[in-house]
Protein backbone atom coordinates (compact mmCIF):
# COMPACT_ATOMS: atom_id res chain seq x y z
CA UNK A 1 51.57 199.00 183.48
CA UNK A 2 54.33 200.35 180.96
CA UNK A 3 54.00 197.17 178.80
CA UNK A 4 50.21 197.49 178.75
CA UNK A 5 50.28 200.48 177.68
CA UNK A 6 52.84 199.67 174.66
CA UNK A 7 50.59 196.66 173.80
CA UNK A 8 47.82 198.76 173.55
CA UNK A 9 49.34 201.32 171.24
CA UNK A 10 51.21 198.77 169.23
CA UNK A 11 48.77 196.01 168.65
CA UNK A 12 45.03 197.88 168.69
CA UNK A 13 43.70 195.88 170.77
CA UNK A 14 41.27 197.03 173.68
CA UNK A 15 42.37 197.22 177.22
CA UNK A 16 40.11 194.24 178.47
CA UNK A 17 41.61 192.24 175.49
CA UNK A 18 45.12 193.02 176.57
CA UNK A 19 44.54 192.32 180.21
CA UNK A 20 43.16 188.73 179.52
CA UNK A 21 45.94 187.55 177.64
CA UNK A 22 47.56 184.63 178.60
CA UNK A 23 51.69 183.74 179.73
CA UNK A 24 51.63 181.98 176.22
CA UNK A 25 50.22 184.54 174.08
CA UNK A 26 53.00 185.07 171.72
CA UNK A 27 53.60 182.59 169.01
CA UNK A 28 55.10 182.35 165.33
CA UNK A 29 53.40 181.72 162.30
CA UNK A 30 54.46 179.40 159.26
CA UNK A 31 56.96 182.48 158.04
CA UNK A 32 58.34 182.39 161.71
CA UNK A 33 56.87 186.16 162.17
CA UNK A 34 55.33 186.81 165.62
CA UNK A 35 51.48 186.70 166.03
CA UNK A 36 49.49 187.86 168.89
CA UNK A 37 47.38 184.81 170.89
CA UNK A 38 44.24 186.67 171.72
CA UNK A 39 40.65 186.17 172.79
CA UNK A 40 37.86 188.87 171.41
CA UNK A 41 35.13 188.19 173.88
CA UNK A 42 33.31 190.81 173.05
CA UNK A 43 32.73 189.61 169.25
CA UNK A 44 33.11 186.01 170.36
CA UNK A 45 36.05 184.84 168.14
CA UNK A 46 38.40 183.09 169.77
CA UNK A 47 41.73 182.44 169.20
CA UNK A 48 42.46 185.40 166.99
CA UNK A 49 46.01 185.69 165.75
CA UNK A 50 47.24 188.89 164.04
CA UNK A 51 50.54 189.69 163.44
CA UNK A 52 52.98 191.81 165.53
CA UNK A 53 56.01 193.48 164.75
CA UNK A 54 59.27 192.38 166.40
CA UNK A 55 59.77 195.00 168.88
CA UNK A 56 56.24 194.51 170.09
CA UNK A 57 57.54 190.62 170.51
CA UNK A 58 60.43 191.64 172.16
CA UNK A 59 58.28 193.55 175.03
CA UNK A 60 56.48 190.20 175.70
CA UNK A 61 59.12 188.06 175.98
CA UNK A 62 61.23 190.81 178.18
């Protein structure tokens, strides 16, 4: 619950984005910064991959 919570606050995202995400849903970009592996169902884009700060990575890989 405590991590959900974080995510929310950290990344913006809404609560039913955060509860669908996925075991894999961190990643690194070409600059080998985290991004975010997200679904927006509501807006139907898929795949969406902003960028995180490390701390926020750090959660999701604890």
């Amino acid at each position: 619950m405590r991590l959900s919570v974080e995510l929310l606050m950290d990344t913006g995202r809404r609560p039913e984005e955060i509860c669908r995400l996925d075991l894999n849903c961190l990643t690194r970009d070409t600059q080998d910064k985290p991004v975010l592996l997200y679904n927006n169902w509501k807006e139907q884009r898929i795949g969406r991959q902003p960028p995180i700060h490390e701390p926020t990575a750090g959660l999701i890989t604890a």
